[in-house]
Every structure is written in structure tokens, then in C-alpha cells.
N, C-alpha and C. Protein backbone atom coordinates (compact mmCIF):
# COMPACT_ATOMS: atom_id res chain seq x y z
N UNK A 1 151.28 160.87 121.85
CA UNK A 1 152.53 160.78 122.51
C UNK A 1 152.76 159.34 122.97
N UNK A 2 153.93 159.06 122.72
CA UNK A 2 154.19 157.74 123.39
C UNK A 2 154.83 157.39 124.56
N UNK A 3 154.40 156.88 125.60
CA UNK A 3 155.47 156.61 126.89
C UNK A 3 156.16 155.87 126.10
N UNK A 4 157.46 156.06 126.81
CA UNK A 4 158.79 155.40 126.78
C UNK A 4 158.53 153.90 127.76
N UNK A 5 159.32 153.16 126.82
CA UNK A 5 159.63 151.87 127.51
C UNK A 5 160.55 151.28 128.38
N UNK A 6 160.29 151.21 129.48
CA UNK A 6 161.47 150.92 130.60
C UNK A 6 162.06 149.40 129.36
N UNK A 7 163.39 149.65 130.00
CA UNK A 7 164.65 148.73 128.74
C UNK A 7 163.98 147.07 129.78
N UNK A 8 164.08 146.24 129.58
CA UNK A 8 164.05 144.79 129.63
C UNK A 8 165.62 144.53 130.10
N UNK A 9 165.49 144.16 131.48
CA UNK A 9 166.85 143.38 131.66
C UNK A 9 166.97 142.33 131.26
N UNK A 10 168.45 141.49 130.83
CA UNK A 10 168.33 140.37 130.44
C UNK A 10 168.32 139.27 131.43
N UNK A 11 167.31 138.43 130.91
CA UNK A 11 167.66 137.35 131.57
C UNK A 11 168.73 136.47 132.00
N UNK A 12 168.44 135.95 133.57
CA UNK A 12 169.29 135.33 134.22
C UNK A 12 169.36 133.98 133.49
N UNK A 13 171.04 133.56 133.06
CA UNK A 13 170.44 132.12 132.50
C UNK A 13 170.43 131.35 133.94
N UNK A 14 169.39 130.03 133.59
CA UNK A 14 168.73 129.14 133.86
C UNK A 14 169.91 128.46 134.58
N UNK A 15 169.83 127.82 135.90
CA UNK A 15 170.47 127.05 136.50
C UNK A 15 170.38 125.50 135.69
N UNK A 16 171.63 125.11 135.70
CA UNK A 16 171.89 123.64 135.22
C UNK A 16 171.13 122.69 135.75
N UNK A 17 170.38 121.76 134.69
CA UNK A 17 169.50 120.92 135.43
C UNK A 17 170.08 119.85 136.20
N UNK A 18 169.75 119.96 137.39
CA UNK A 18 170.37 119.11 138.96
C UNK A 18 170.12 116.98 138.39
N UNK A 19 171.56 116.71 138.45
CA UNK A 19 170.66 115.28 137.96
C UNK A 19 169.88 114.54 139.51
N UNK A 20 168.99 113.42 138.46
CA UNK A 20 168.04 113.30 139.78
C UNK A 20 168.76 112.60 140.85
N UNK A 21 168.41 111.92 142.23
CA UNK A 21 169.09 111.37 142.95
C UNK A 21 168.71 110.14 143.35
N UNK A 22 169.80 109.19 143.50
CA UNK A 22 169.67 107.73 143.69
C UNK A 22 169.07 107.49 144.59
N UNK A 23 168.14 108.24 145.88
CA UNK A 23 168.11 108.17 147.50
C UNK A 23 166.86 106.99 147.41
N UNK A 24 165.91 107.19 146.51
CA UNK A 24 164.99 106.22 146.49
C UNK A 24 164.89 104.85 146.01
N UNK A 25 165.86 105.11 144.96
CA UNK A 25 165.96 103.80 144.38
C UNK A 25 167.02 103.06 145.20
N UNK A 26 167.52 103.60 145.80
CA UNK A 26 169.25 102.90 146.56
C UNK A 26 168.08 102.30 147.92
N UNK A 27 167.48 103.24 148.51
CA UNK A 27 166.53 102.74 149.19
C UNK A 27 165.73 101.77 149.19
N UNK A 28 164.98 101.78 148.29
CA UNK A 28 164.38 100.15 147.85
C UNK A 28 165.30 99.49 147.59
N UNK A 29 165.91 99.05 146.87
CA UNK A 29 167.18 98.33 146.86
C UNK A 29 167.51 97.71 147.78
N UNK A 30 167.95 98.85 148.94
CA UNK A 30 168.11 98.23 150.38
C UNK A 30 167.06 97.52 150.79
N UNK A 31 166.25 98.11 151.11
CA UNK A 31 165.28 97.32 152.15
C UNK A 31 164.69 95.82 151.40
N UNK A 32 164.75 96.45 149.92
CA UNK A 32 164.17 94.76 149.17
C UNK A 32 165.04 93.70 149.21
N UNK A 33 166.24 94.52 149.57
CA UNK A 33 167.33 93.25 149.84
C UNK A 33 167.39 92.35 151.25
N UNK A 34 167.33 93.24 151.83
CA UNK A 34 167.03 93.00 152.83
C UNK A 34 165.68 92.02 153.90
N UNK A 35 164.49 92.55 152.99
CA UNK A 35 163.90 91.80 153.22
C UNK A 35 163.38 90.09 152.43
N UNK A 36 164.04 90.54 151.14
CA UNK A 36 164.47 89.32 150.17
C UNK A 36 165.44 87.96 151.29
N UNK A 37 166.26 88.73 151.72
CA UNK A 37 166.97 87.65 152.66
C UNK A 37 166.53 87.35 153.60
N UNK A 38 165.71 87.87 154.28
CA UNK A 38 165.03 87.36 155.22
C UNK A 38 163.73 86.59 155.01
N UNK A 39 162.94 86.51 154.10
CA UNK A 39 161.57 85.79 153.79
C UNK A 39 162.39 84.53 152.95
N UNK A 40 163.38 84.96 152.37
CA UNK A 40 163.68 83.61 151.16
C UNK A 40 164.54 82.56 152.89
N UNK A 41 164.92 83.22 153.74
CA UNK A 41 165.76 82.43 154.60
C UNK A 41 164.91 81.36 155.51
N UNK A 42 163.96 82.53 155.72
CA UNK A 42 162.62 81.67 156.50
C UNK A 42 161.60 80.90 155.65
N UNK A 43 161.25 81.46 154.29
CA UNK A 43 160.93 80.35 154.07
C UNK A 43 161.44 78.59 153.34
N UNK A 44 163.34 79.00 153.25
CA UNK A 44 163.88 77.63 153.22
C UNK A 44 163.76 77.00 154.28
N UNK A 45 163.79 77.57 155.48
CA UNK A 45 163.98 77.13 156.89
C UNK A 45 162.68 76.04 157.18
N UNK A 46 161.76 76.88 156.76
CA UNK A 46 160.12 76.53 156.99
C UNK A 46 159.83 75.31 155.93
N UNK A 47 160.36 75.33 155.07
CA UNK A 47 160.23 73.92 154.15
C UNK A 47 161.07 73.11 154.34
N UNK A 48 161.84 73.16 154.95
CA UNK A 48 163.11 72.38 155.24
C UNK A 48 162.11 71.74 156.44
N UNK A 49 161.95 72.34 157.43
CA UNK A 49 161.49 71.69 158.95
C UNK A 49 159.89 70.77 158.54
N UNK A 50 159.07 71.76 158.05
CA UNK A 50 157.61 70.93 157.47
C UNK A 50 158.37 69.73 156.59
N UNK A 51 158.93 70.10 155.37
CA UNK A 51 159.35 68.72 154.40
C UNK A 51 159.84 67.61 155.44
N UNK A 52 159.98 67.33 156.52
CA UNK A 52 159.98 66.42 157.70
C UNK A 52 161.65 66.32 157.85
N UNK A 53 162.67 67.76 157.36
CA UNK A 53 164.05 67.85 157.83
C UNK A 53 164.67 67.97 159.02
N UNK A 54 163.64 68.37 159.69
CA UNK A 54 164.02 68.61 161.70
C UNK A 54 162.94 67.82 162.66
N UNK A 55 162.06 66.90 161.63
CA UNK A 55 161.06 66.89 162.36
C UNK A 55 161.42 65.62 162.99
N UNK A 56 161.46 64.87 164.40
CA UNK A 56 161.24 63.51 165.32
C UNK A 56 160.98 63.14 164.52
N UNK A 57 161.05 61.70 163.98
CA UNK A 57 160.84 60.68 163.57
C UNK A 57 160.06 60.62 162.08
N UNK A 58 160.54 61.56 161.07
CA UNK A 58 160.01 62.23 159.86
C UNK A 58 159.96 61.62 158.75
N UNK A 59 161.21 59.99 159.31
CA UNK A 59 161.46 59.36 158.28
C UNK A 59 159.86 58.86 157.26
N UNK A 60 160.63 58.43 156.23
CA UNK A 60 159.36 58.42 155.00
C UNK A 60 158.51 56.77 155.80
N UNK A 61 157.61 57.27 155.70
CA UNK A 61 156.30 56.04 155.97
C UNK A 61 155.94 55.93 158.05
N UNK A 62 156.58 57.24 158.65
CA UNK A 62 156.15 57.26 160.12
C UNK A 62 155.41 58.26 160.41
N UNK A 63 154.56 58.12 161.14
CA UNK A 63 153.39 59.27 160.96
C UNK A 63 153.82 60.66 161.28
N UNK A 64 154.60 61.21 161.29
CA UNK A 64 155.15 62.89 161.42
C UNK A 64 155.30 63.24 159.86
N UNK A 65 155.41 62.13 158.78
CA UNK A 65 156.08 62.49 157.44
C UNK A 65 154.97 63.21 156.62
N UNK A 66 155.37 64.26 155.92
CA UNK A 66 154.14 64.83 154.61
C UNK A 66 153.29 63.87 153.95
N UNK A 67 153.81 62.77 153.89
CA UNK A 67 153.32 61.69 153.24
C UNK A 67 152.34 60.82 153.79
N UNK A 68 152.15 60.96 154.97
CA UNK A 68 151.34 60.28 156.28
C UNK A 68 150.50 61.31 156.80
N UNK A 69 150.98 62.52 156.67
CA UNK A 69 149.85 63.64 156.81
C UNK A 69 149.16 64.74 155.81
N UNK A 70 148.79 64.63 154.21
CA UNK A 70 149.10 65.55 153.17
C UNK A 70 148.29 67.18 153.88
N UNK A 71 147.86 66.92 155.39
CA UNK A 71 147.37 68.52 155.92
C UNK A 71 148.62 69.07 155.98
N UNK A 72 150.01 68.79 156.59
CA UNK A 72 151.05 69.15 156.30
C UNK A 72 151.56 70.02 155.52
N UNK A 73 151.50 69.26 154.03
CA UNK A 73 151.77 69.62 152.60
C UNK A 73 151.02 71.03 152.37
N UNK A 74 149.94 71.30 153.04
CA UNK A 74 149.33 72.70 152.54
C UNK A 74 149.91 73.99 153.49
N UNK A 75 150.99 73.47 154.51
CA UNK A 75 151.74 74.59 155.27
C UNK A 75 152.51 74.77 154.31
N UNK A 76 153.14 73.98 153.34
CA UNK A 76 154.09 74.46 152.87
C UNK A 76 153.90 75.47 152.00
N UNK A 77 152.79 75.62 151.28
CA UNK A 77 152.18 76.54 150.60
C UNK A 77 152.90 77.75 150.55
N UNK A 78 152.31 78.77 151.39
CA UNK A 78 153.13 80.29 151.69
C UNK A 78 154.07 80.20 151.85
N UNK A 79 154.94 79.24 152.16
CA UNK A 79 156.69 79.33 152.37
C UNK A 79 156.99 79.07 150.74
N UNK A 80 156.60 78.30 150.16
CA UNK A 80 156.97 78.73 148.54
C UNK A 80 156.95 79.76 148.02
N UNK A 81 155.41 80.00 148.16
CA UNK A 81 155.24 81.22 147.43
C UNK A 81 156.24 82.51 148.16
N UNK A 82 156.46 82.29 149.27
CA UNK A 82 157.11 83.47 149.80
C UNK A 82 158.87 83.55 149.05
N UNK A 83 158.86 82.19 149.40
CA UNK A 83 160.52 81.99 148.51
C UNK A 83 160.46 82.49 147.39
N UNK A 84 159.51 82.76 146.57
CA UNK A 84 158.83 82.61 144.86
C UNK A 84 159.31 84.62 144.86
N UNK A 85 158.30 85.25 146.33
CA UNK A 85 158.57 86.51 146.30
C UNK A 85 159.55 87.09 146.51
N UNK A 86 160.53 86.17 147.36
CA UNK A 86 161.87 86.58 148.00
C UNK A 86 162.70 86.59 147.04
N UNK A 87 162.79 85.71 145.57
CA UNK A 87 163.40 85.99 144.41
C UNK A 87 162.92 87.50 143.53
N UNK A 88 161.66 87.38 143.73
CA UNK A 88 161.42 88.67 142.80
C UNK A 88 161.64 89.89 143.19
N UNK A 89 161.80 90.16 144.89
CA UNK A 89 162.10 91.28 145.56
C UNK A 89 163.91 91.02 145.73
N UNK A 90 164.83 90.06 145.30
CA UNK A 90 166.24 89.98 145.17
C UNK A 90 166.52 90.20 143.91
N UNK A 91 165.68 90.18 143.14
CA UNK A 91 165.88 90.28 141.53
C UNK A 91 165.42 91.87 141.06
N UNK A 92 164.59 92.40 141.94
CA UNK A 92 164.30 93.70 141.66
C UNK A 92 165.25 94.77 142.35
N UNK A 93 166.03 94.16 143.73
CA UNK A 93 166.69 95.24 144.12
C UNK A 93 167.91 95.09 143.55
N UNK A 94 168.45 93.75 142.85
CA UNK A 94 169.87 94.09 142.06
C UNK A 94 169.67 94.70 140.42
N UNK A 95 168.35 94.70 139.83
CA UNK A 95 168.04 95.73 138.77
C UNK A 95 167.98 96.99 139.33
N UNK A 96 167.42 97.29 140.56
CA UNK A 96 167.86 98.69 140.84
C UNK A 96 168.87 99.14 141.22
N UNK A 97 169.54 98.52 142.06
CA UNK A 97 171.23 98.92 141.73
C UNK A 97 172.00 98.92 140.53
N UNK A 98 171.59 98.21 139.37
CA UNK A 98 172.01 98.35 138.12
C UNK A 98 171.59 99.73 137.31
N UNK A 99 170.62 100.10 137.67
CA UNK A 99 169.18 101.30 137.03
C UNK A 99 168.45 100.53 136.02
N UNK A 100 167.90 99.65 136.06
CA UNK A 100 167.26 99.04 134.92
C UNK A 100 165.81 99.01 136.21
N UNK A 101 164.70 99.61 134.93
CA UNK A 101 163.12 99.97 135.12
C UNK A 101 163.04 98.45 135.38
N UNK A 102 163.20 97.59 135.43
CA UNK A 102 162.14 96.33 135.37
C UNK A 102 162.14 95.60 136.75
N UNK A 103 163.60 96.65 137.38
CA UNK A 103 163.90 96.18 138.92
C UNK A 103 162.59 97.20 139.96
N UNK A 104 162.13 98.36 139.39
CA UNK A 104 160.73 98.71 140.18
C UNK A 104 159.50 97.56 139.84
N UNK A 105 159.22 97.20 139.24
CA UNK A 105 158.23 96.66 138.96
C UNK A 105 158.64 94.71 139.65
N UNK A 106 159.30 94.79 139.96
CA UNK A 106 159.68 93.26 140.26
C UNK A 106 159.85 93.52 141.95
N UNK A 107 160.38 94.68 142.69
CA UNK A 107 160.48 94.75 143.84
C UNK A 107 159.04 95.01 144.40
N UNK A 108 158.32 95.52 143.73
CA UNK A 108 156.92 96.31 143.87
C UNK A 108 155.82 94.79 144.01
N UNK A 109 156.17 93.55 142.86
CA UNK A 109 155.39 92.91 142.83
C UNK A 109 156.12 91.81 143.65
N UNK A 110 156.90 91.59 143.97
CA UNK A 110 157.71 90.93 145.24
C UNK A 110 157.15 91.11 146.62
N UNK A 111 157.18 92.71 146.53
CA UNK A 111 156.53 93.00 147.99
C UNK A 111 155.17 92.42 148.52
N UNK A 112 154.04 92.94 147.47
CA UNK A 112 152.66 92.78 147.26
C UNK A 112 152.87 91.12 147.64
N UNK A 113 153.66 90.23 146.82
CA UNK A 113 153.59 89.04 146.96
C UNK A 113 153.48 88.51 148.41
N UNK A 114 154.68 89.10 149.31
CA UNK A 114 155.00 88.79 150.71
C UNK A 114 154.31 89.25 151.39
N UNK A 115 153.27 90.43 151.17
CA UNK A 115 152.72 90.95 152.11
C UNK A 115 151.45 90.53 151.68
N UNK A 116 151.15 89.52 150.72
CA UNK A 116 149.67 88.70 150.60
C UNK A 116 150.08 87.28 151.60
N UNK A 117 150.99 86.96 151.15
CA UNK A 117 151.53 85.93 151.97
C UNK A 117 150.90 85.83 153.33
N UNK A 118 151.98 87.05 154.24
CA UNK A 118 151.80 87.70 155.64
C UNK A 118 150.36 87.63 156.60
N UNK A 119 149.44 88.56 154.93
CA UNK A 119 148.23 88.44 155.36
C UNK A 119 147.59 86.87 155.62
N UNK A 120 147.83 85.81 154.71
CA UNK A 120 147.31 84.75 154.76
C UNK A 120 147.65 83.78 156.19
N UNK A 121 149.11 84.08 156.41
CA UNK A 121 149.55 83.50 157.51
C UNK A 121 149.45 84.43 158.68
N UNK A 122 149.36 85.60 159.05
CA UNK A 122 149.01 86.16 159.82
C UNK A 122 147.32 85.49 160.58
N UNK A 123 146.36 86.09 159.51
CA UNK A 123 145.27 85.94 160.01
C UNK A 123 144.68 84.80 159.79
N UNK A 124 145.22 84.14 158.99
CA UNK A 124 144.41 82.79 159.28
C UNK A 124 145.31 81.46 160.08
N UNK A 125 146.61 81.06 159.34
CA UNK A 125 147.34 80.12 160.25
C UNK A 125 147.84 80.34 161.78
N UNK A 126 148.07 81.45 162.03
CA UNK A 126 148.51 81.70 163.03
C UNK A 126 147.47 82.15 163.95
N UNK A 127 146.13 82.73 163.50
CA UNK A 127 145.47 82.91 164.55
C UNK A 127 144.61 81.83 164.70
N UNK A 128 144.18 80.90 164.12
CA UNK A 128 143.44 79.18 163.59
C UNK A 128 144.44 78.51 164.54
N UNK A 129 145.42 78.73 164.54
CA UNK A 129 146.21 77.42 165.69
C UNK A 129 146.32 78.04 167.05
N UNK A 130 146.25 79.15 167.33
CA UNK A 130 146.57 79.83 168.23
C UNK A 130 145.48 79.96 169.07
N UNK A 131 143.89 79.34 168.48
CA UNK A 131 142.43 80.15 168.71
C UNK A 131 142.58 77.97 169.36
N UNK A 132 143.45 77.28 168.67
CA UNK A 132 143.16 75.94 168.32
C UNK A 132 143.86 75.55 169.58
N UNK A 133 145.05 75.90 170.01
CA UNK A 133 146.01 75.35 171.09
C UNK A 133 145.55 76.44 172.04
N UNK A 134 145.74 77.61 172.25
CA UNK A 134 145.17 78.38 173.40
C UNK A 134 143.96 78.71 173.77
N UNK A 135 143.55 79.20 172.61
CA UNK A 135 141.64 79.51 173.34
C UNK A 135 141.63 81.15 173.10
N UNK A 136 142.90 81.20 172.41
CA UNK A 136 142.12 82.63 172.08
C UNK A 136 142.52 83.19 171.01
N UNK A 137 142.81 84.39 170.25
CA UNK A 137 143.41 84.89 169.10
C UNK A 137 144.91 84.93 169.30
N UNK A 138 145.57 85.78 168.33
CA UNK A 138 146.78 85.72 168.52
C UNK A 138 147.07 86.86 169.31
N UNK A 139 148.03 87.14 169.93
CA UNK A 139 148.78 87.83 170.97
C UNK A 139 148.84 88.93 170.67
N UNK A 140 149.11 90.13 171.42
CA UNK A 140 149.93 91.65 171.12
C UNK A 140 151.14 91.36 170.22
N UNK A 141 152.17 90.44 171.23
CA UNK A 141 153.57 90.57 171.20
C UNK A 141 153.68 89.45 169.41
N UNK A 142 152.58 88.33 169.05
CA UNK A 142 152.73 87.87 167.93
C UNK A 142 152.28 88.83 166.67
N UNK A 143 151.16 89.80 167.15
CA UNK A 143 150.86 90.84 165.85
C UNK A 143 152.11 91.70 165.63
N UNK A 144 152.67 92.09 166.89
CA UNK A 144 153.58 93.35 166.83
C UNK A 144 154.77 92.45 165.68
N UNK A 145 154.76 90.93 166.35
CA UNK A 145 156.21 90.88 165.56
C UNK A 145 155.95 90.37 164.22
N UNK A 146 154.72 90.45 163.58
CA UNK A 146 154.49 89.43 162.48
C UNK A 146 154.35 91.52 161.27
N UNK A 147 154.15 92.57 162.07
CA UNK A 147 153.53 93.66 161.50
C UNK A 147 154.98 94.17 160.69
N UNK A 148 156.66 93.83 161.04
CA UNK A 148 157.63 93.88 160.51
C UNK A 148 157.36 93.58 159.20
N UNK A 149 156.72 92.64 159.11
CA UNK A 149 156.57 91.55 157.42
C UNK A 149 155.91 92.40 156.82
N UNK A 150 154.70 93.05 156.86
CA UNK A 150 154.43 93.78 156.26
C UNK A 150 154.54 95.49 155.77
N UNK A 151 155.14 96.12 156.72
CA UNK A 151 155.68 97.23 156.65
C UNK A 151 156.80 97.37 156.14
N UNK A 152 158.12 96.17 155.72
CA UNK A 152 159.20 96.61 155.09
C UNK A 152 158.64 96.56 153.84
N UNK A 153 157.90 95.19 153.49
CA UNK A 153 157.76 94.87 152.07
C UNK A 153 156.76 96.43 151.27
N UNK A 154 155.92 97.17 152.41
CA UNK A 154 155.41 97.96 151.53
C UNK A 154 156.39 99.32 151.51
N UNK A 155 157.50 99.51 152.65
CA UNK A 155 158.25 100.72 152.12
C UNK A 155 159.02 100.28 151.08
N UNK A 156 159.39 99.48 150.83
CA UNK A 156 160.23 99.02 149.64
C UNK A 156 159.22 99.09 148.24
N UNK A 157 157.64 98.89 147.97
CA UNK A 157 157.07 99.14 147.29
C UNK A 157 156.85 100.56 146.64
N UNK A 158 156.59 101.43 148.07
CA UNK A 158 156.26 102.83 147.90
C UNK A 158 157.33 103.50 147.16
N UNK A 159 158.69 103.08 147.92
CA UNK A 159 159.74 103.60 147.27
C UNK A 159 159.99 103.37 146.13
N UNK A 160 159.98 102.17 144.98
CA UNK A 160 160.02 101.56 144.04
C UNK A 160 158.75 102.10 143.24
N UNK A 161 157.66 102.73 143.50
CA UNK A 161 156.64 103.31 142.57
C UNK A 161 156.92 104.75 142.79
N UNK A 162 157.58 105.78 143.74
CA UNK A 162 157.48 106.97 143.27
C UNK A 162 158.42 107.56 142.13
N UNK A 163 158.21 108.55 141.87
CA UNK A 163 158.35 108.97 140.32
C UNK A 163 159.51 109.44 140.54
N UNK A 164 160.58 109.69 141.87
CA UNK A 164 162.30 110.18 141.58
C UNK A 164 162.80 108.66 141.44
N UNK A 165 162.21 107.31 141.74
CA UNK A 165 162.84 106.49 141.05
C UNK A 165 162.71 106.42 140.22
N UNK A 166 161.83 106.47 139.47
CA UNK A 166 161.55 106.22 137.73
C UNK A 166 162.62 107.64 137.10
N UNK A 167 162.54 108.39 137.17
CA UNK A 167 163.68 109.45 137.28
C UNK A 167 165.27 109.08 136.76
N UNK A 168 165.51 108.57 138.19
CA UNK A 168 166.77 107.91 138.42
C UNK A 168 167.36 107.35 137.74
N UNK A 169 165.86 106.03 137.43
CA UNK A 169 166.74 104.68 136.29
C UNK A 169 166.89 105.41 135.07
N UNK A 170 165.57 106.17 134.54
CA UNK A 170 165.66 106.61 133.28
C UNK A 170 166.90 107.97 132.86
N UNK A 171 167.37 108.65 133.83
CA UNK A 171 168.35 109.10 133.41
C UNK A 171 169.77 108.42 133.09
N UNK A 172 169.82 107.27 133.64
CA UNK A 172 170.79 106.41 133.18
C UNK A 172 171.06 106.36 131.54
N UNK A 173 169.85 106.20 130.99
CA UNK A 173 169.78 105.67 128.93
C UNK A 173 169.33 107.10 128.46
N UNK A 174 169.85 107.95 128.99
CA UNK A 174 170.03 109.52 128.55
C UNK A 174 171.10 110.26 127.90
């Protein structure tokens, strides 16, 4: 004898696939912009004042000038390179407002850039002059405000490597 077969309802069709959402990539975007203008601002500012532009008596051949001091010349260092990152984190957040993949990977290595930077001038210039003119490390109130530098540049990273941005751009060439 055979049991009978209860009938098979038909299937529900499938909800329309949801396209993905801009929230992460618009996000990095932002903040890389954001912090793009602010590191590229400070560090023109910072080469402008070291290159002997604000400095007393900076003119070429008086002892305040880069040229009379080349210890000088090695502050300028991280303010390049930071300018160097502040392009690649302005160049990655207007590829991500475009949806082009090459703007994660440029905001991501922008960030890393500024926040090697941070580290270098954090813990060594700033606490080396600070250990040099005061007598002791650097401050609460100088960590708290130097810890900005590194926390935007890595939410702008995080955001720029998770996988609803990669999502995002790539549904664009779909």
C-alpha cells in the first residue's frame, strides 16, 4: 500500500535582490575627506613655518634658516610625507564618491600612511622635546588631542576595507 503524498505548495517567489548601500563607502569618503583636509592643511602650514616662512629672522644665511640648521630639515620630514598621505586619502575619497575600487585601496593606504606618521610624531618628536623642554613625557591633554589623528584615519580605513563597500563600488559595472 502506498501512503498518499501531502501536495507540495508552491513556492513563494524570492524577494528582489535589495541593491547594496552607499552608507559605507559615502562614509569613508567623508571622513577621508575630511581628514585629507586637515593633515594636507597642517602639513602645508608646518612646512611653510619650518621652511623659515613665519620664522624671526629666517632670512637665507641667519641662523633660524634650514640652511644654517639642516636638524631643521629632518622636521620637515612627516609633514611631507603626511601631505604625500593627505593626497592619497583626497584621491581615494573622490574615487569613492565616483564608485571606482581603487578609491578603497588609496583611502586605506592614505590612512595607514597618516597614522604611521602620527605614530612617529606622537611618540618620538613630541615626547623627545617635551621630555627636552619640560622634564617629563607628553601630557594627558597632548595625547588626548594628538589620539584624533589616529582614530579618524583608521575609521576611514575600516570602512574602506569592509566588504558592503566593495559591494557598493562593484555594483556600479553591473
Amino acid at each position: 500500500m502506498t501512503t498518499p503524498q501531502p501536495e507540495q505548495a508552491p513556492e513563494a517567489p524570492s524577494p528582489a535582490p535589495r541593491s547594496p548601500s552607499p552608507a559605507t563607502a559615502v562614509a569613508s569618503g567623508a571622513v577621508g575627506l575630511f581628514v585629507a583636509l586637515g593633515a594636507g592643511s597642517q602639513a602645508l602650514t608646518m612646512a611653510y613655518i619650518f621652511s623659515g616662512g613665519l620664522m624671526p629672522g629666517s632670512a637665507p644665511g641667519t641662523e633660524l634658516s634650514p640652511a644654517a640648521h639642516p636638524v631643521m630639515t629632518w622636521f620637515l620630514v612627516p609633514y611631507v610625507v603626511a601631505a604625500f598621505g593627505a593626497v592619497l586619502l583626497l584621491a581615494g575619497a573622490i574615487l569613492l564618491f565616483a564608485r571606482f575600487n581603487a578609491g578603497r585601496y588609496l583611502t586605506i593606504a592614505g590612512a595607514f600612511l597618516l597614522i604611521g606618521v602620527e605614530v612617529v610624531q606622537t611618540f618620538v618628536i613630541v615626547a623627545a622635546s617635551e621630555l627636552a623642554f619640560v622634564g617629563v613625557g607628553p601630557g594627558a591633554f597632548g595625547i588626548v588631542f594628538l589620539l584624533w589623528k589616529f582614530v579618524l584615519p583608521a575609521v576611514a580605513a575600516v570602512l574602506a576595507a569592509l566588504p558592503s563597500t566593495a559591494v557598493w563600488l562593484a555594483a556600479k559595472h553591473q
